[in-house]
PDB file of N, CA and C in Angstrom:
ATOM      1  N   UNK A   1       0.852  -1.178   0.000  1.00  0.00           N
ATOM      2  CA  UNK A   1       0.000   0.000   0.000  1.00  0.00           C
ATOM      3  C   UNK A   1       0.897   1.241   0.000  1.00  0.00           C
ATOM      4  N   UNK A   2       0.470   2.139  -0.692  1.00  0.00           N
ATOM      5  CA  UNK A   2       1.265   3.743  -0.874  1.00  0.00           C
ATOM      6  C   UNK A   2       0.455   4.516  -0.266  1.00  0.00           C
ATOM      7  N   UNK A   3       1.202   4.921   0.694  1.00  0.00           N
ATOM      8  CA  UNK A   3       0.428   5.801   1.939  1.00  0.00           C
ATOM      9  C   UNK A   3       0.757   7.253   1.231  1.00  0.00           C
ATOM     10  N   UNK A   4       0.026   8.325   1.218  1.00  0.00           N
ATOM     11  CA  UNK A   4       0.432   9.659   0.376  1.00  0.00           C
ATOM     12  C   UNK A   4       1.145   9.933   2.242  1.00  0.00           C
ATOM     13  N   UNK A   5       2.163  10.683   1.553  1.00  0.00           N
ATOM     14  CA  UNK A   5       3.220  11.671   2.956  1.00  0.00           C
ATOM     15  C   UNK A   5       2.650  12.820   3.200  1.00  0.00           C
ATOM     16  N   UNK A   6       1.472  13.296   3.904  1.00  0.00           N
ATOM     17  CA  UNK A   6       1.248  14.476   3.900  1.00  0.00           C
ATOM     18  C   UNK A   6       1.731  15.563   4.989  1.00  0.00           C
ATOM     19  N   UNK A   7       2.561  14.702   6.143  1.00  0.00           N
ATOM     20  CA  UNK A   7       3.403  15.530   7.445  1.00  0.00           C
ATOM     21  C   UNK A   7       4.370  15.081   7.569  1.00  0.00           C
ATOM     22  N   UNK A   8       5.487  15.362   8.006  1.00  0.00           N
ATOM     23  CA  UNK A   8       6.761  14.739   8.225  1.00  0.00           C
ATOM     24  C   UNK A   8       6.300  13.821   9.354  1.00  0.00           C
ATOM     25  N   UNK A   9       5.220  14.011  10.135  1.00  0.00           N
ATOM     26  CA  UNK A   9       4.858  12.944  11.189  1.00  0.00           C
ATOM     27  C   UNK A   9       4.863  11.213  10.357  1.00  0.00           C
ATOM     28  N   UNK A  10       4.184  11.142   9.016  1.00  0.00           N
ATOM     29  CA  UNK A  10       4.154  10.019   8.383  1.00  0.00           C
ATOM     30  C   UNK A  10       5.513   9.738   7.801  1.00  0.00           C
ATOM     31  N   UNK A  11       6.409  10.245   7.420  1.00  0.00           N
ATOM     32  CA  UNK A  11       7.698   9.810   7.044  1.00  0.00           C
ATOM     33  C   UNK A  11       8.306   8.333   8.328  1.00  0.00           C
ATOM     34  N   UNK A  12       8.512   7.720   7.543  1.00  0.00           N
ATOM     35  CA  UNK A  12       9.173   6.208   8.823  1.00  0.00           C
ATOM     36  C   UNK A  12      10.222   6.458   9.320  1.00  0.00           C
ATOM     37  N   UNK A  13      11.288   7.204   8.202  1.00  0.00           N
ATOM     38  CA  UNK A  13      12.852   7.709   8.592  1.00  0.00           C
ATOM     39  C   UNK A  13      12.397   8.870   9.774  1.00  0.00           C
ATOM     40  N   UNK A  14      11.400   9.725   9.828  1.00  0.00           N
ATOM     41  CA  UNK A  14      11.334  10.618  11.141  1.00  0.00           C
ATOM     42  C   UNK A  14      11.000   9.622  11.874  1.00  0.00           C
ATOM     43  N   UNK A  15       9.790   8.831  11.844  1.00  0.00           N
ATOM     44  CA  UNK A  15       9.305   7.864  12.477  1.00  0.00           C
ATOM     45  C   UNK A  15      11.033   7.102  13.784  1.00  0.00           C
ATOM     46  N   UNK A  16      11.748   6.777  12.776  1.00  0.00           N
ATOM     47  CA  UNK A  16      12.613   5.769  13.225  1.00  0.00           C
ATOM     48  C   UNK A  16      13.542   7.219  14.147  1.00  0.00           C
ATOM     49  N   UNK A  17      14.055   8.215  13.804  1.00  0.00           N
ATOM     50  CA  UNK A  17      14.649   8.546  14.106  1.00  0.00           C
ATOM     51  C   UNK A  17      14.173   9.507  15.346  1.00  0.00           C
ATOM     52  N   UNK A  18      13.045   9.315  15.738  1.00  0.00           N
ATOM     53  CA  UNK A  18      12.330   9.587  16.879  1.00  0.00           C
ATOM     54  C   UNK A  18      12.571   8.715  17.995  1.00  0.00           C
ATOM     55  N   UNK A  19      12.544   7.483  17.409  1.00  0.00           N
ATOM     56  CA  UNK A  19      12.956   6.362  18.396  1.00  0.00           C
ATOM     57  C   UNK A  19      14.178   6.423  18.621  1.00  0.00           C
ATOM     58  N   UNK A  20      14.936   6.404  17.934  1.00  0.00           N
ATOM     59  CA  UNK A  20      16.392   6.793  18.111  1.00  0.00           C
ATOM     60  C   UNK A  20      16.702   7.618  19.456  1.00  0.00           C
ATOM     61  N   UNK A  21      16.052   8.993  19.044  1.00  0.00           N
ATOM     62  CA  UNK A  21      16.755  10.034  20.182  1.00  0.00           C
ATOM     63  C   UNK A  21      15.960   9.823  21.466  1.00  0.00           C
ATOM     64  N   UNK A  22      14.947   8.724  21.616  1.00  0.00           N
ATOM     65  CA  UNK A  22      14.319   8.391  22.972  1.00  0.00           C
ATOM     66  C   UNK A  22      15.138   7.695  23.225  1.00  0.00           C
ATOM     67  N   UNK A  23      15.608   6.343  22.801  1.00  0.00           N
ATOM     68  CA  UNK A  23      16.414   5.308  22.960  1.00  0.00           C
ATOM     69  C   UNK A  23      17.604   5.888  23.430  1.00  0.00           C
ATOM     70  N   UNK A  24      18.118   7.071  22.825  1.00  0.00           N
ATOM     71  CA  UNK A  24      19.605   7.544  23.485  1.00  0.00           C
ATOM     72  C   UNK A  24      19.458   8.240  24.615  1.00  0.00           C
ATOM     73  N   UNK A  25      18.703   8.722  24.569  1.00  0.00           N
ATOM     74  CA  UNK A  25      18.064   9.778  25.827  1.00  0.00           C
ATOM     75  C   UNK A  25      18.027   8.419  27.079  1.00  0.00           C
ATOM     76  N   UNK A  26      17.680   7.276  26.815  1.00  0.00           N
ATOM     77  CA  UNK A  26      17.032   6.167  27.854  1.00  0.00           C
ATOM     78  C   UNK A  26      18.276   5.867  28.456  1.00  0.00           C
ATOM     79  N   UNK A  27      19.473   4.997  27.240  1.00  0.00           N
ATOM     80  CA  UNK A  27      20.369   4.801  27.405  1.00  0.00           C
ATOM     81  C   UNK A  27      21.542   6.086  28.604  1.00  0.00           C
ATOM     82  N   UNK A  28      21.341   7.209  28.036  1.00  0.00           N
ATOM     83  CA  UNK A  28      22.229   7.758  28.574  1.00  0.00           C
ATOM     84  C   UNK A  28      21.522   8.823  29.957  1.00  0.00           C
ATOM     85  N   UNK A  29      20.498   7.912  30.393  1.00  0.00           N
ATOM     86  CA  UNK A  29      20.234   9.390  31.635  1.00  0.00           C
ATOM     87  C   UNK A  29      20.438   9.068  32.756  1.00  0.00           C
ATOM     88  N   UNK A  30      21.382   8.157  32.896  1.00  0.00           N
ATOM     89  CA  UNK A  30      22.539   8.610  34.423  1.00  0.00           C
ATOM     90  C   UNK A  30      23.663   7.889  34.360  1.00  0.00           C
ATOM     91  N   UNK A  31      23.723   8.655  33.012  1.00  0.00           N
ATOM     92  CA  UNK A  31      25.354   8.712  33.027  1.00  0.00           C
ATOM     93  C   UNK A  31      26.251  10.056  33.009  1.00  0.00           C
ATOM     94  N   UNK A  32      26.991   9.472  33.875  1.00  0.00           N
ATOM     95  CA  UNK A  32      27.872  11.032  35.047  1.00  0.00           C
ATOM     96  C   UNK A  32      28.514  11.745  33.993  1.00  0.00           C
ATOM     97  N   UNK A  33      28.881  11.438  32.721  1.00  0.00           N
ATOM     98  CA  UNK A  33      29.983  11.769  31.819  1.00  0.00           C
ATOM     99  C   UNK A  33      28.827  13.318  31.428  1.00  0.00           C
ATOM    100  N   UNK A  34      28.622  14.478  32.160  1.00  0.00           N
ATOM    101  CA  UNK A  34      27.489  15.346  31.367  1.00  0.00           C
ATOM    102  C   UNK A  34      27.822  15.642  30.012  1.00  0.00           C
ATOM    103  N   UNK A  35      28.975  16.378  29.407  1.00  0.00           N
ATOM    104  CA  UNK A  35      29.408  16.389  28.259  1.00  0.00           C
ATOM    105  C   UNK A  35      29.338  15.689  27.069  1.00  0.00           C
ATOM    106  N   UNK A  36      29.416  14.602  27.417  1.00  0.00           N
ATOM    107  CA  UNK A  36      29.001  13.460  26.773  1.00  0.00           C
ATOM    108  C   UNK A  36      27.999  13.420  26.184  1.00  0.00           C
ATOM    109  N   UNK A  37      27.141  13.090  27.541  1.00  0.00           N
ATOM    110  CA  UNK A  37      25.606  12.909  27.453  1.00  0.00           C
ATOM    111  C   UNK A  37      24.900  14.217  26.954  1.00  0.00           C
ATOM    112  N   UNK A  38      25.388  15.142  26.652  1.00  0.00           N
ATOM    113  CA  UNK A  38      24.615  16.558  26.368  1.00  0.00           C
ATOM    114  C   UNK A  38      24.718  16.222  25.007  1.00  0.00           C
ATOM    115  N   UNK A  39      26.145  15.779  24.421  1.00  0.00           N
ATOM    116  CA  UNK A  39      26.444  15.818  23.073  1.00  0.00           C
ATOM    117  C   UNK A  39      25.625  14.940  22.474  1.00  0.00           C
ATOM    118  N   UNK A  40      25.729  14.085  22.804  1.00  0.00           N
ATOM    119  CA  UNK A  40      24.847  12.796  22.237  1.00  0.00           C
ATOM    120  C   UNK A  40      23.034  12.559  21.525  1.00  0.00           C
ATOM    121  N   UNK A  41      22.762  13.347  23.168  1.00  0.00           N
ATOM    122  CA  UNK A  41      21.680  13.686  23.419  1.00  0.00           C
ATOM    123  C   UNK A  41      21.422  14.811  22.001  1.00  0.00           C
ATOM    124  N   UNK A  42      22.053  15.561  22.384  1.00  0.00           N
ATOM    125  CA  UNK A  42      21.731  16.918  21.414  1.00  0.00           C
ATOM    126  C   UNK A  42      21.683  16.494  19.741  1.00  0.00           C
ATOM    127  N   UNK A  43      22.555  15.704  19.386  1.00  0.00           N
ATOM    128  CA  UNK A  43      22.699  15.219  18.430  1.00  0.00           C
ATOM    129  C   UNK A  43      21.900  14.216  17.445  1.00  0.00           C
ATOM    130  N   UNK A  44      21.122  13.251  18.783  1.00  0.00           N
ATOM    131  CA  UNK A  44      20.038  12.480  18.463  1.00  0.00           C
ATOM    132  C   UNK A  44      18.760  13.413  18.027  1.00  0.00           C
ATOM    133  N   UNK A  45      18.668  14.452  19.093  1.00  0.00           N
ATOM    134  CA  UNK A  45      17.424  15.127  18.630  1.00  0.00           C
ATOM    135  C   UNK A  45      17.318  15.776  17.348  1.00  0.00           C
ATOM    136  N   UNK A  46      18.755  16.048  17.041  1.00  0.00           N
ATOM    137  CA  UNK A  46      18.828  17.065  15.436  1.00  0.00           C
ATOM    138  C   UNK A  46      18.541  16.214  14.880  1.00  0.00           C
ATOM    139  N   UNK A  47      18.675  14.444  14.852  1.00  0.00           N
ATOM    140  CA  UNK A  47      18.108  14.004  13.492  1.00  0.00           C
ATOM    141  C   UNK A  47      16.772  14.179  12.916  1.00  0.00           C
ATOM    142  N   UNK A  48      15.413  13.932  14.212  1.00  0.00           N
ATOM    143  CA  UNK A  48      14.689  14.068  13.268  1.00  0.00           C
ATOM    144  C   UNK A  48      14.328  15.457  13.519  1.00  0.00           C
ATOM    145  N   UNK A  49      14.924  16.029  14.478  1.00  0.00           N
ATOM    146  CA  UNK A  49      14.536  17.918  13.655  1.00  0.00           C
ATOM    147  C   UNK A  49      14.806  18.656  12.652  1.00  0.00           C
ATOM    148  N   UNK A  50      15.764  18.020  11.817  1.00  0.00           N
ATOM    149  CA  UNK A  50      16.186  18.467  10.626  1.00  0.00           C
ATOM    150  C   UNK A  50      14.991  18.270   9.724  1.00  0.00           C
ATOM    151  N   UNK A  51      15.033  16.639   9.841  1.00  0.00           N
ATOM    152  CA  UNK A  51      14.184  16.172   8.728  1.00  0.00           C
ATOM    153  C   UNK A  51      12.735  17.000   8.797  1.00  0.00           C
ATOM    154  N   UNK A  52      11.864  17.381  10.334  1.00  0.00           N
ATOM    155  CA  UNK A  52      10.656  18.527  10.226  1.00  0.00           C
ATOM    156  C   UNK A  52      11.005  19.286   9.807  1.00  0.00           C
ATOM    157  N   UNK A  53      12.086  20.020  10.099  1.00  0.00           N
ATOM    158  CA  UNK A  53      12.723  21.378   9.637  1.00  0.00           C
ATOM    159  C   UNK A  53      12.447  21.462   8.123  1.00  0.00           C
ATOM    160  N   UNK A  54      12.862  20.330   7.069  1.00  0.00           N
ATOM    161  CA  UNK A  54      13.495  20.360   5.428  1.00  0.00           C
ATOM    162  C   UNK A  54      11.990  19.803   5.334  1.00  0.00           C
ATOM    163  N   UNK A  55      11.196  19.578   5.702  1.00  0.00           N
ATOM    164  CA  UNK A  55       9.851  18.934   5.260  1.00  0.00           C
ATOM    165  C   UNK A  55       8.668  20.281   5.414  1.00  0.00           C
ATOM    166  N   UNK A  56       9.265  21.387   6.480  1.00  0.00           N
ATOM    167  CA  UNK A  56       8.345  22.442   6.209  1.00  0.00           C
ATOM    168  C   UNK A  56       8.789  23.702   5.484  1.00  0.00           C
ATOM    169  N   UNK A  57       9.655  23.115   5.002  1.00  0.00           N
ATOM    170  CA  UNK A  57      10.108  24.184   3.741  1.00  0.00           C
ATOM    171  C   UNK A  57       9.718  24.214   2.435  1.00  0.00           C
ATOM    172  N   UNK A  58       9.649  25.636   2.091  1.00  0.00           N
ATOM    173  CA  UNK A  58       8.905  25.207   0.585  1.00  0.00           C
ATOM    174  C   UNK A  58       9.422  24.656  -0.511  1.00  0.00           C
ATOM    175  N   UNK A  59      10.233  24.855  -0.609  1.00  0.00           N
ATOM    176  CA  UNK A  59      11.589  24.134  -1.829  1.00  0.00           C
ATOM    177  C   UNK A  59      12.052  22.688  -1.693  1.00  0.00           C
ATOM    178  N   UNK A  60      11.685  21.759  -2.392  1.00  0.00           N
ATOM    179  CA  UNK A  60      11.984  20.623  -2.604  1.00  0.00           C
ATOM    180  C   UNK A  60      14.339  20.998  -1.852  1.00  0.00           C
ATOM    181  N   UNK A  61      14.993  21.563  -2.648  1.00  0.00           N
ATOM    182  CA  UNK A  61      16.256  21.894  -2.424  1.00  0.00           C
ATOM    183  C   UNK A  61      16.649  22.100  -0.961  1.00  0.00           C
ATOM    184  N   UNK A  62      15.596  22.955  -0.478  1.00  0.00           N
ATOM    185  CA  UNK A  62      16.016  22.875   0.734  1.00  0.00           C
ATOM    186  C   UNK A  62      15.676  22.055   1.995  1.00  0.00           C
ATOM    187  N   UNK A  63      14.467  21.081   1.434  1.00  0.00           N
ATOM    188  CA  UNK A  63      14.186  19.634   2.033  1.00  0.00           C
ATOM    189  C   UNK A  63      15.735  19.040   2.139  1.00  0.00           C
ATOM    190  N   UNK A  64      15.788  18.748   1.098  1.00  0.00           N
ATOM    191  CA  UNK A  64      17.229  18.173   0.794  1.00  0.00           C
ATOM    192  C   UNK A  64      18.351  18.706   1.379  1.00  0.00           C
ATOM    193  N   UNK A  65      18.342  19.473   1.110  1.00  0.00           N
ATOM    194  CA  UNK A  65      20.063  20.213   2.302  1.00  0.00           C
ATOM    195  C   UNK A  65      19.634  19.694   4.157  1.00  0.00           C
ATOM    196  N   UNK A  66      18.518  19.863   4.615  1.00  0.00           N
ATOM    197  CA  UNK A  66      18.093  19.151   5.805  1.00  0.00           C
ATOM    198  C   UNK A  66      18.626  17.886   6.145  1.00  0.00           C
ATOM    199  N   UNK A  67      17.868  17.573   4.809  1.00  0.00           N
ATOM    200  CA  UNK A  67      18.058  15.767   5.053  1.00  0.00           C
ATOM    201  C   UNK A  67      19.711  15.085   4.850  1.00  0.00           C
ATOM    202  N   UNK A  68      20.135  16.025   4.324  1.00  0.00           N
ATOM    203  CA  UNK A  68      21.878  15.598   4.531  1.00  0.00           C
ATOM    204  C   UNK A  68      22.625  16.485   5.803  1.00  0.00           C
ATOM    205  N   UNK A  69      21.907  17.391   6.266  1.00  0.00           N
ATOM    206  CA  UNK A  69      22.043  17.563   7.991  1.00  0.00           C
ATOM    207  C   UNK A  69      21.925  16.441   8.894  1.00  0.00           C
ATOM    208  N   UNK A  70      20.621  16.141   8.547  1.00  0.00           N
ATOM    209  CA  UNK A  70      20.015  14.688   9.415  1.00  0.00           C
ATOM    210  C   UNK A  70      21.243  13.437   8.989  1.00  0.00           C
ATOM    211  N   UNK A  71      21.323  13.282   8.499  1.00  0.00           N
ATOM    212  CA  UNK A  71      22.185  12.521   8.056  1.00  0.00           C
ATOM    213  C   UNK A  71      23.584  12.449   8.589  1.00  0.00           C
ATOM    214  N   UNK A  72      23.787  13.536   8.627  1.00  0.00           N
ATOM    215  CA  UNK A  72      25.337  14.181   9.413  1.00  0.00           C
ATOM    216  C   UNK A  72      25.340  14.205  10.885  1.00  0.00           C
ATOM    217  N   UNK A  73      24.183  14.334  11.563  1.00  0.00           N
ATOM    218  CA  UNK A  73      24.211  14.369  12.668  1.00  0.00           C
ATOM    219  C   UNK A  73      23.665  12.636  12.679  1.00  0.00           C
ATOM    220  N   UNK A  74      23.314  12.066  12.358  1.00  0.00           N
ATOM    221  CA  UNK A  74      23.126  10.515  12.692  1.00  0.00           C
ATOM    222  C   UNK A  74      24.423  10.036  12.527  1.00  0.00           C
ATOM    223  N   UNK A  75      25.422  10.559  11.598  1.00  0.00           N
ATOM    224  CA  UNK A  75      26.843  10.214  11.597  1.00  0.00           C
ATOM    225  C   UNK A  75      27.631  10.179  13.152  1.00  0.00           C
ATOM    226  N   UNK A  76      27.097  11.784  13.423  1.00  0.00           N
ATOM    227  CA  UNK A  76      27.882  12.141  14.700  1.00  0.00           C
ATOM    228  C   UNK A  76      27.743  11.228  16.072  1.00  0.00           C
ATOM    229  N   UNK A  77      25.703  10.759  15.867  1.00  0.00           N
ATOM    230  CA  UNK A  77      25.402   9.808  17.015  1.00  0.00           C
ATOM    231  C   UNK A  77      26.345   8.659  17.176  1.00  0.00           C
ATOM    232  N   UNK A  78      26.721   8.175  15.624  1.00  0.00           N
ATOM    233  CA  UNK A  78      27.299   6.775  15.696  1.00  0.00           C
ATOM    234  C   UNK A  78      28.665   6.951  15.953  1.00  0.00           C
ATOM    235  N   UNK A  79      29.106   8.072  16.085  1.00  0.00           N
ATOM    236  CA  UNK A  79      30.319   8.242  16.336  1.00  0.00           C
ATOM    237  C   UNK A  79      30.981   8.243  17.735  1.00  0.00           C
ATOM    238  N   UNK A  80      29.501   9.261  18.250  1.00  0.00           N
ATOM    239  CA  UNK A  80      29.893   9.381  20.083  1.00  0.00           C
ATOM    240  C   UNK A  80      29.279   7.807  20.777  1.00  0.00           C
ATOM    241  N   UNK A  81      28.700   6.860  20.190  1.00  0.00           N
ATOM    242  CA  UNK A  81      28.153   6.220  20.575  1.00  0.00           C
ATOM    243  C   UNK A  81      29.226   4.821  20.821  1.00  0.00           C
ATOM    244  N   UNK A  82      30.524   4.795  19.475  1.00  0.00           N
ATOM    245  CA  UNK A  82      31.564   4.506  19.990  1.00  0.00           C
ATOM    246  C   UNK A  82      32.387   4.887  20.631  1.00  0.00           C
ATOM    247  N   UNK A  83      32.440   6.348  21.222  1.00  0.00           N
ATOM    248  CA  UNK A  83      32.871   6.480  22.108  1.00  0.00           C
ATOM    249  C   UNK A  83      32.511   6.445  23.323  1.00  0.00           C
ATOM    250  N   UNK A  84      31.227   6.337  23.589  1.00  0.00           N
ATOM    251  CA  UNK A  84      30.844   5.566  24.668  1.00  0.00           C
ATOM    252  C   UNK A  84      30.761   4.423  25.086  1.00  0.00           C
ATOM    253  N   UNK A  85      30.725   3.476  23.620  1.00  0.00           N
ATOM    254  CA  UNK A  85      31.236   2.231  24.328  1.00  0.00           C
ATOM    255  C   UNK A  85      32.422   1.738  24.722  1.00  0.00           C
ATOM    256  N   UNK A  86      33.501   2.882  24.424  1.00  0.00           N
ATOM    257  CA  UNK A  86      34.905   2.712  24.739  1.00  0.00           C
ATOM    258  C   UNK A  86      35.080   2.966  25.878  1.00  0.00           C
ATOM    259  N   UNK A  87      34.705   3.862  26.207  1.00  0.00           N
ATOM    260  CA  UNK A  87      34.827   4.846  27.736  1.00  0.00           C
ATOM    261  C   UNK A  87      33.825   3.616  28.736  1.00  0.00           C
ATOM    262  N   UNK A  88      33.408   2.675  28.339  1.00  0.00           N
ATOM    263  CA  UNK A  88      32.298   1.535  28.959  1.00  0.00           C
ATOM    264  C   UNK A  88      30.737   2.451  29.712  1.00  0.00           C
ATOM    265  N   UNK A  89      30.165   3.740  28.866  1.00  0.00           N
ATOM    266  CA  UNK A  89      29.187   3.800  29.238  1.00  0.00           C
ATOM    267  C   UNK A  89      27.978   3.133  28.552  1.00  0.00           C
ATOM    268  N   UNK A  90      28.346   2.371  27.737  1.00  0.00           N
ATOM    269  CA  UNK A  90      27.104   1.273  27.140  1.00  0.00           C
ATOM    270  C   UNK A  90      27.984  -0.432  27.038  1.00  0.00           C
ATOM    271  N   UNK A  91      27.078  -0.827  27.077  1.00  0.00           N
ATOM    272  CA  UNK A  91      27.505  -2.597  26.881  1.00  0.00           C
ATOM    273  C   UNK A  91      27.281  -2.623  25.412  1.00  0.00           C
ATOM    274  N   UNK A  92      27.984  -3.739  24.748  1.00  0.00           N
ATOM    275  CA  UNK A  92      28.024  -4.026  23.437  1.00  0.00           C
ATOM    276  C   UNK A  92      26.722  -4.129  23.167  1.00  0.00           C
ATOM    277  N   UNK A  93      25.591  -4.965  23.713  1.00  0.00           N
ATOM    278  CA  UNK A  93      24.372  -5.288  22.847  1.00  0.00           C
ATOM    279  C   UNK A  93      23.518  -3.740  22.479  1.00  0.00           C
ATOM    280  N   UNK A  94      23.686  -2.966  24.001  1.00  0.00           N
ATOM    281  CA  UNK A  94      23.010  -1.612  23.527  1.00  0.00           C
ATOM    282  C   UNK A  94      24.029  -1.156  22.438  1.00  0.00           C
ATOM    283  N   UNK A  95      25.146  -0.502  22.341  1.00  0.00           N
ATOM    284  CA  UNK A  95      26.130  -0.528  21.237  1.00  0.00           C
ATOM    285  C   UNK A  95      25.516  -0.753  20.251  1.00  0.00           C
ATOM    286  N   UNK A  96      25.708  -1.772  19.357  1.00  0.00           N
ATOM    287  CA  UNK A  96      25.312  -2.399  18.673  1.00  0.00           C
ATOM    288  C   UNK A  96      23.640  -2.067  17.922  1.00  0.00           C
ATOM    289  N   UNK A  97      22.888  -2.317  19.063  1.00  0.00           N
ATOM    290  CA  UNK A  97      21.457  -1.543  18.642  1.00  0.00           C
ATOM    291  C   UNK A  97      21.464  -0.383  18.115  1.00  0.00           C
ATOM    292  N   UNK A  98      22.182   0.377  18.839  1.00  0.00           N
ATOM    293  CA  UNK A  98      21.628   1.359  18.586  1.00  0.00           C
ATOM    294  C   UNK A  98      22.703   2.153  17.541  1.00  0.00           C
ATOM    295  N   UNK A  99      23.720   1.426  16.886  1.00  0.00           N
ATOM    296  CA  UNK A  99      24.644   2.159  15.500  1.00  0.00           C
ATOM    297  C   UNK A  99      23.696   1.697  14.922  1.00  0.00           C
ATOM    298  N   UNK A 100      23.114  -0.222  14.754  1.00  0.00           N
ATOM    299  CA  UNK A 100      22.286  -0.521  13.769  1.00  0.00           C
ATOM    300  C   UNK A 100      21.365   0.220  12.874  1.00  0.00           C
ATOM    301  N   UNK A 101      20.568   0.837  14.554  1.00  0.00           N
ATOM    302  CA  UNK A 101      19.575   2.194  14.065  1.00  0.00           C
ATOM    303  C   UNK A 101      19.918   3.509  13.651  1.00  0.00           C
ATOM    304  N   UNK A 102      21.269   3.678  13.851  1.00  0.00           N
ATOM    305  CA  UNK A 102      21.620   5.074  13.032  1.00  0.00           C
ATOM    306  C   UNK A 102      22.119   4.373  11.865  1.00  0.00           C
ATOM    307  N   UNK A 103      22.188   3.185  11.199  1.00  0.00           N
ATOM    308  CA  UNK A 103      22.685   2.877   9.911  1.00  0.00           C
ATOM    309  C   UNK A 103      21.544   2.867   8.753  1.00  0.00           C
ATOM    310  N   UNK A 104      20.258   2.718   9.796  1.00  0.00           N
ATOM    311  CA  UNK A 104      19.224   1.926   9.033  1.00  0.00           C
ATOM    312  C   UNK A 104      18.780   3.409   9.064  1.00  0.00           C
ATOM    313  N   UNK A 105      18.988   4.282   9.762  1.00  0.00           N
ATOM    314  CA  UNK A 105      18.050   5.607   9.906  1.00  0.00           C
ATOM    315  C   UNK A 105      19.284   6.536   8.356  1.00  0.00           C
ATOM    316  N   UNK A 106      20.258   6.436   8.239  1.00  0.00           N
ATOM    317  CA  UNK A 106      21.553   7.197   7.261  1.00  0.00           C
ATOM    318  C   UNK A 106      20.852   6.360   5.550  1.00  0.00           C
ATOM    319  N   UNK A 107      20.682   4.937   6.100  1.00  0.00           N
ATOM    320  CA  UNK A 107      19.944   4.670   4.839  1.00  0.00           C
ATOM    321  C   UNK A 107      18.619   5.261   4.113  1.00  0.00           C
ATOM    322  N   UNK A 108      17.952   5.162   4.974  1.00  0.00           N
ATOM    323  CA  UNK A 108      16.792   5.925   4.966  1.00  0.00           C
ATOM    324  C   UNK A 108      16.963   7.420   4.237  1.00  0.00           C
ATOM    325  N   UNK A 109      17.336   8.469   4.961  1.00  0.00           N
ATOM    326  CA  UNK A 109      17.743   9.642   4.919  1.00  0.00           C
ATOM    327  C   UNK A 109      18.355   9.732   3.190  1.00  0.00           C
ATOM    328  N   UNK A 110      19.441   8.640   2.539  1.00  0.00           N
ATOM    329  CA  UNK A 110      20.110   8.378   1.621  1.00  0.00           C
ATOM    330  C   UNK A 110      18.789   8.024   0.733  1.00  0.00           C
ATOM    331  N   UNK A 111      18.329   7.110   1.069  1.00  0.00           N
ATOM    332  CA  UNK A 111      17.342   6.809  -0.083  1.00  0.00           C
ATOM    333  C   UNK A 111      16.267   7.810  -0.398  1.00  0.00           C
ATOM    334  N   UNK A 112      15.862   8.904   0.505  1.00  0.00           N
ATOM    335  CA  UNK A 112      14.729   9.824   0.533  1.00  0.00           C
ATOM    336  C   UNK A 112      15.429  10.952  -0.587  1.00  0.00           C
ATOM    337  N   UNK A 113      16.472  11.221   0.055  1.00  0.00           N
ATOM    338  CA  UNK A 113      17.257  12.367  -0.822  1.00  0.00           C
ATOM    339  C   UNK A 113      17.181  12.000  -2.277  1.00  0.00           C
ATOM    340  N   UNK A 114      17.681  10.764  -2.850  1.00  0.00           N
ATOM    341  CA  UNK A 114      17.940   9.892  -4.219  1.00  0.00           C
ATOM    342  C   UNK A 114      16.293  10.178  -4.716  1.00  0.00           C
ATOM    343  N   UNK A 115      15.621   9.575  -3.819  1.00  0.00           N
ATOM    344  CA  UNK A 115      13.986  10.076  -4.182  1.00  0.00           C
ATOM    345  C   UNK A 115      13.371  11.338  -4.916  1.00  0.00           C
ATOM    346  N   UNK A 116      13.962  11.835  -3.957  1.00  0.00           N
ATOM    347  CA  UNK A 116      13.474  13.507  -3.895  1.00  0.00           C
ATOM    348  C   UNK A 116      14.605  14.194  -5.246  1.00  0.00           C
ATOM    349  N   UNK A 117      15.255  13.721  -5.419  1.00  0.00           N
ATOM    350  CA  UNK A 117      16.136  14.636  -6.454  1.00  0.00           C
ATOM    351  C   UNK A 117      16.141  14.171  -7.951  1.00  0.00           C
ATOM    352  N   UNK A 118      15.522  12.738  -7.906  1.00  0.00           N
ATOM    353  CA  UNK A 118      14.515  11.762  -9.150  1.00  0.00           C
ATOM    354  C   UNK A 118      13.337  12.585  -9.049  1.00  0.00           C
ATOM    355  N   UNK A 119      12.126  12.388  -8.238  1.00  0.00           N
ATOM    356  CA  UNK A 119      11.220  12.951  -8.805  1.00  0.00           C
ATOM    357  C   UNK A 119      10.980  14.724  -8.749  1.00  0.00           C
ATOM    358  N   UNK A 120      12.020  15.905  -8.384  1.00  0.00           N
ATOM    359  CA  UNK A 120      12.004  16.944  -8.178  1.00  0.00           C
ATOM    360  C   UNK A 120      12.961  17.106  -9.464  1.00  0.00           C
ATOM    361  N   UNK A 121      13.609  16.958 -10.235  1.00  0.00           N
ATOM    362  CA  UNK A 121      14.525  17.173 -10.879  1.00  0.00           C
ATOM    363  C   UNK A 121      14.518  17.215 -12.723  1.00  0.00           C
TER     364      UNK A 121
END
């Protein structure tokens, strides 16, 4: 079934990347490292605020410049997220989950853009 997208609320990649920044938020709220946890935190939330952000804009172009924000900052999650499992504030299985979901959320983001610049173009 082809659901028409009429809010960024129906997009799955916001969808997913909502879960994301709860999931990091869960993971990281008592852990002493604040810096850390601010960064992380902060970083999860830009993903899917970008993507509302580039979805209430009027220009297909500048959807797109968003969505490779979102994208960049899902980079950054997976980045501090090994560094938290280095520093041992997550165990491998959370680890693990939760790059999965910034890989599957960068795919997403990748395939929407490819979308959007096929049928806008």
């Amino acid at each position: 079934m082809n659901t028409k997208i009429e809010k960024f609320e129906d997009l799955d990649v916001w969808q997913n990347a909502i879960s994301l920044s709860a999931d990091v938020y869960g993971k990281f709220q008592n852990c002493k490292d604040y810096s850390l946890k601010d960064q992380i935190c902060r970083a999860s939330v830009s993903v899917p605020s970008n993507i509302a952000e580039g979805f209430e804009r009027q220009y297909n172009k500048e959807f797109i410049q968003f969505l490779f924000i979102a994208k960049g900052s899902a980079g950054e999650v997976r980045t501090q997220l090994l560094i938290a499992f280095r520093l041992g504030f997550l165990g491998e299985p959370d680890y693990q989950a939760l790059v999965e979901n910034t890989k599957r959320i960068s795919a997403q983001l990748n395939n929407l853009v490819k979308t959007r610049k096929e049928r806008f173009s």
